[in-house]
Protein backbone atom coordinates (compact mmCIF):
# COMPACT_ATOMS: atom_id res chain seq x y z
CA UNK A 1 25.90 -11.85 5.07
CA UNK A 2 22.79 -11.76 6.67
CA UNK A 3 21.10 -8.07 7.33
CA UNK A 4 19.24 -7.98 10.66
CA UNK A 5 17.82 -4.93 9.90
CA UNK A 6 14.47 -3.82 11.42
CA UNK A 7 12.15 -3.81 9.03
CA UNK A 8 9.64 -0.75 8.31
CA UNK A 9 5.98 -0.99 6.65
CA UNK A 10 4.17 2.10 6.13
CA UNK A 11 0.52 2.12 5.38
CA UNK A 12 -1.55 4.04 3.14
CA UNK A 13 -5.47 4.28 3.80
CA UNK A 14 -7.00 6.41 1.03
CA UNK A 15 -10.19 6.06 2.83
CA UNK A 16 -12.40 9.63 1.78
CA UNK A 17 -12.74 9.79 5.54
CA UNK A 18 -10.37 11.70 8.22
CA UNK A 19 -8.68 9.70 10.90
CA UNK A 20 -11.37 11.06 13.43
CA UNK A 21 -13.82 8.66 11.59
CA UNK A 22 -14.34 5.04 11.15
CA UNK A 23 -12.81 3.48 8.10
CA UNK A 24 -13.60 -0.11 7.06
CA UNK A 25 -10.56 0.20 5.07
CA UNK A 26 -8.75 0.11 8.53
CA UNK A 27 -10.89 -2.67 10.20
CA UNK A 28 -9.27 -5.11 7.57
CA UNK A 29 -5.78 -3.56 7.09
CA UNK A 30 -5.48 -4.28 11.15
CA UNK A 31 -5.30 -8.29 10.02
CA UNK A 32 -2.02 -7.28 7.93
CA UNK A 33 -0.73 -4.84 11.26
CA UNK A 34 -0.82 -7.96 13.73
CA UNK A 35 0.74 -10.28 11.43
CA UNK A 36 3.54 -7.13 10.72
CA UNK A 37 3.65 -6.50 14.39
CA UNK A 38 4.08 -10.76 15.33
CA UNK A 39 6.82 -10.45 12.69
CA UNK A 40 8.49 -7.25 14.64
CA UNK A 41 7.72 -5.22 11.73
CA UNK A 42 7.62 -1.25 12.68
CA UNK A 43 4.40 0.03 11.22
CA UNK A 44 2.78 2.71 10.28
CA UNK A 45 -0.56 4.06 9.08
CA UNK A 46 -1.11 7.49 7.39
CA UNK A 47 -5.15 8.18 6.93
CA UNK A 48 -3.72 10.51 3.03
CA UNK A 49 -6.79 12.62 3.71
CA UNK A 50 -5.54 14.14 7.07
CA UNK A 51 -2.80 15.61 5.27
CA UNK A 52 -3.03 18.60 2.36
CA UNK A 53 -1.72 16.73 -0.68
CA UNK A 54 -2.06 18.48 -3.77
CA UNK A 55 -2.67 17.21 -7.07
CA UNK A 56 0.10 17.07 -9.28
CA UNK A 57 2.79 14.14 -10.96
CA UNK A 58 5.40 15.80 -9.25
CA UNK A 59 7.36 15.01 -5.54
CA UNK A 60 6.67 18.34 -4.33
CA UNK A 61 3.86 20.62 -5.95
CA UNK A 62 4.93 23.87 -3.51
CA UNK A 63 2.70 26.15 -1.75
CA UNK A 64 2.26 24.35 1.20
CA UNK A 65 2.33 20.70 -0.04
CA UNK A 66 2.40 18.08 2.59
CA UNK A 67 3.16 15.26 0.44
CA UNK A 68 6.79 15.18 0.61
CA UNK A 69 6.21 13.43 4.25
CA UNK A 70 4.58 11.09 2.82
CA UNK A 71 6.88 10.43 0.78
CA UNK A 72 10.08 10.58 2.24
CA UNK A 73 7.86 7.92 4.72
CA UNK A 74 7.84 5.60 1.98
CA UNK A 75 11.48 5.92 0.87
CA UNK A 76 12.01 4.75 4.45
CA UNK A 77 9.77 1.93 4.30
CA UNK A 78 10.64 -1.66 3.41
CA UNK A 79 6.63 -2.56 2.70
CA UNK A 80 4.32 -0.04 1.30
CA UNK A 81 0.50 -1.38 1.80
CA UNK A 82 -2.11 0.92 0.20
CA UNK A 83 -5.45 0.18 1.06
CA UNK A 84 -8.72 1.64 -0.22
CA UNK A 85 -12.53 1.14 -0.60
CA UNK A 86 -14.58 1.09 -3.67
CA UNK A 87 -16.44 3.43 -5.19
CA UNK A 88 -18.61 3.23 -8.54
CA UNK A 89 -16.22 -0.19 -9.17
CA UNK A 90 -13.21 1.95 -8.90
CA UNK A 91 -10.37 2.42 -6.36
CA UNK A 92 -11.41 5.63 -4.68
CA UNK A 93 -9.98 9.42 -5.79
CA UNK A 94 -7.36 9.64 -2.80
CA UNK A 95 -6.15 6.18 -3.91
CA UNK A 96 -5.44 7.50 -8.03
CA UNK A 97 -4.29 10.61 -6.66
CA UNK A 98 -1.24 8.86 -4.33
CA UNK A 99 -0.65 6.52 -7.79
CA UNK A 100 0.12 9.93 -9.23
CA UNK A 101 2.21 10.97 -6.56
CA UNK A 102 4.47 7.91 -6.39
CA UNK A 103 4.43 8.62 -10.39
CA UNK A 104 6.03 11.97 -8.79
CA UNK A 105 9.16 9.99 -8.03
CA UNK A 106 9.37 8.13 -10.44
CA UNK A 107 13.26 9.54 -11.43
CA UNK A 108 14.26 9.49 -8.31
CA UNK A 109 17.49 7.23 -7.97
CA UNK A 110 18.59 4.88 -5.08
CA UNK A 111 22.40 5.45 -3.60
CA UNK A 112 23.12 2.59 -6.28
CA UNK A 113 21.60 4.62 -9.18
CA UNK A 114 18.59 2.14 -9.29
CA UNK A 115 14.80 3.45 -9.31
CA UNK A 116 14.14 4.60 -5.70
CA UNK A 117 11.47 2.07 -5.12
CA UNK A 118 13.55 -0.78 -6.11
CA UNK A 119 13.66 -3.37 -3.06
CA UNK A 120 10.43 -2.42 -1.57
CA UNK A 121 7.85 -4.62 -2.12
CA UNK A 122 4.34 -3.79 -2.09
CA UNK A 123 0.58 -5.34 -1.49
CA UNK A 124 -3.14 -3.77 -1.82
CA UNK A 125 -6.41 -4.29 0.76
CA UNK A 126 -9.53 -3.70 -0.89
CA UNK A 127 -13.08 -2.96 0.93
CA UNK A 128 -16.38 -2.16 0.05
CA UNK A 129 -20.21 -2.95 -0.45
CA UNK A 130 -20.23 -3.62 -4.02
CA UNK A 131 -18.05 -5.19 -7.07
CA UNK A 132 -14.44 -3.60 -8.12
CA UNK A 133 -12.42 -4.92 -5.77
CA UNK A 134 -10.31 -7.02 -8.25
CA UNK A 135 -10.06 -3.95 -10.82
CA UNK A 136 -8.97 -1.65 -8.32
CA UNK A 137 -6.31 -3.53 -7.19
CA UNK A 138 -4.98 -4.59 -10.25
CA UNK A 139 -5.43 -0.82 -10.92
CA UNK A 140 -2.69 -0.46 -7.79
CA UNK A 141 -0.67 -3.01 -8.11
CA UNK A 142 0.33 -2.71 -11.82
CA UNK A 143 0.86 0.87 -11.34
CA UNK A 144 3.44 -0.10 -7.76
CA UNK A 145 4.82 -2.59 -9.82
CA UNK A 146 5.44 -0.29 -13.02
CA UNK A 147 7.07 1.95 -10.63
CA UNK A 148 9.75 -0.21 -9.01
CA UNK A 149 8.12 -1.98 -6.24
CA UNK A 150 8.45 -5.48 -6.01
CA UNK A 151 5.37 -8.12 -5.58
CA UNK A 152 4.83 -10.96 -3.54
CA UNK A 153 2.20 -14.18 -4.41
CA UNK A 154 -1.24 -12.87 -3.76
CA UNK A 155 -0.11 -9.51 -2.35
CA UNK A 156 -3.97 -8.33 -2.00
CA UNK A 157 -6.72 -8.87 0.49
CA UNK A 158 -10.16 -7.70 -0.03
CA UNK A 159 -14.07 -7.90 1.13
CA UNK A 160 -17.18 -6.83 -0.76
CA UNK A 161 -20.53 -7.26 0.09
CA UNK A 162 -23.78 -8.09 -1.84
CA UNK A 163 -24.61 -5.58 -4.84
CA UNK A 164 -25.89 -2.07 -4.04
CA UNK A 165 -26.43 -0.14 -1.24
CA UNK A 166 -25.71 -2.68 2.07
CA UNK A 167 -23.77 -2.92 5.33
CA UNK A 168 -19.98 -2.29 4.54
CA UNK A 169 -17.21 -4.33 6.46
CA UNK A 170 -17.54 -3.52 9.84
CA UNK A 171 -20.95 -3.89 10.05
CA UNK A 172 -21.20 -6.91 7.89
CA UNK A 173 -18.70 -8.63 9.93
CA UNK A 174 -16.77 -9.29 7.08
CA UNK A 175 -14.24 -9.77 9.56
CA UNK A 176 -15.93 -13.47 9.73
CA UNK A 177 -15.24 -13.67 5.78
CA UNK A 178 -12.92 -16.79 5.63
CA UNK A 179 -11.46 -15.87 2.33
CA UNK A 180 -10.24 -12.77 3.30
CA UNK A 181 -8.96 -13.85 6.65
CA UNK A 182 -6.74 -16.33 4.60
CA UNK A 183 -5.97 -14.16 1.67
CA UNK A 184 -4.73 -11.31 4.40
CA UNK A 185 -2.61 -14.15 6.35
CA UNK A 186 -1.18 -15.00 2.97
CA UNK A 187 -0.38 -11.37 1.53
CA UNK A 188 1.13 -10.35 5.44
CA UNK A 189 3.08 -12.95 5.84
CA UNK A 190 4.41 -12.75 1.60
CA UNK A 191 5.17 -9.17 1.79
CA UNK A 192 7.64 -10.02 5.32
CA UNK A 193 9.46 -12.78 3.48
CA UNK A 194 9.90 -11.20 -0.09
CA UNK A 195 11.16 -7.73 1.73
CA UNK A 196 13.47 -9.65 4.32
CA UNK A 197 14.50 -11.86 0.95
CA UNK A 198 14.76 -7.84 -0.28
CA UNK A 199 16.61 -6.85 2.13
CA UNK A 200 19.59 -9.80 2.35
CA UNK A 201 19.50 -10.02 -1.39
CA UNK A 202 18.89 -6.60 -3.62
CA UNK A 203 18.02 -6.18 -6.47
CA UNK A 204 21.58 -6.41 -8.56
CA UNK A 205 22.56 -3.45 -10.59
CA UNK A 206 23.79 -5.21 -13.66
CA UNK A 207 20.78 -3.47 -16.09
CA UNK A 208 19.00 -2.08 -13.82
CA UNK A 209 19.84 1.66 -13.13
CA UNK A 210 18.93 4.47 -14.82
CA UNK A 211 20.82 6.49 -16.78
């Protein structure tokens, strides 16, 4: 039977910078929102820093800990993009610090007794003015993947610019860049099918859930 459900993405920016600032992270994630919101997608965008997540491999450290909205947010969510920039040719702290919260939920079980994050898939936008694009997204995506999340072909956009200090997206106009216009056409549109393929067609619990 076909589900017609209305599908829900929810967006992580691990920018270091508050909402109230510009993010080049957000500049490119905006080519995955109009391809979700062409696709009637319901979307969402959380800016991690605006919110007082502690530190911690568990789903709710206590003493004022904000990110159990987060991630009750993603249990919702059909699509979970996280996007970050680069820093020293890593993904930046915010970004390893929601890896370790996800890791929080890890035990967490589905109403079939699967992994919670099973039928969700899962993609990665990359930014910054220097190499590490590549290693911090496989840095993301194996850890989504270990995790339950399911991945599309090519679920990752990205844009660096020349070595060094430089302009960073939004001033480059990396916008322009034609290989990560495509390769953020390609993941959009990948993570839509594979979660409406998700969402007709789970994941069957013969061997998969946990004891």
């Amino acid at each position: 039977m076909l589900i017609l459900k209305k599908l829900k993405a929810l967006i992580l920016n691990c920018s270091l910078k508050p909402s109230n600032e510009k993010s080049n992270t957000d500049a490119l994630l905006q080519d995955f929102i109009d391809v979700f919101e062409k696709k009637h997608v319901e979307t969402e965008t959380i800016r991690v820093v605006d919110y007082d997540v502690a530190f911690g491999v568990d789903d709710d450290m206590g003493n004022g800990d904000q990110w159990p909205v987060i991630s009750d947010k993603i249990e919702q969510a059909d699509i979970l993009l996280v996007g970050t920039p680069v820093w020293l040719g890593e993904k930046s702290s915010v970004a390893k610090m929601v890896m370790e919260r996800i890791s929080g939920s890890g035990s967490k079980m589905n109403e079939l007794g699967q992994p919670i994050y099973y039928n969700k898939v899962a993609g990665a936008v990359v930014t910054g003015n220097e190499d590490g694009a590549k290693h911090a997204a496989r840095d993301i995506l194996f850890s989504l993947g270990h995790y339950g999340f399911s991945l599309p072909p090519n679920p990752l956009s990205y844009w660096v610019g020349d070595a060094g200090p430089g302009p960073s997206y939004i001033e480059a106009e990396g916008n322009n860049n034609e290989f990560t216009k495509n390769n953020a056409q390609v993941a959009s549109h990948n993570l839509v099918h594979l979660a409406t393929i998700l969402a007709n067609h789970p994941i069957p619990t013969e061997g998969n859930v946990l004891d």
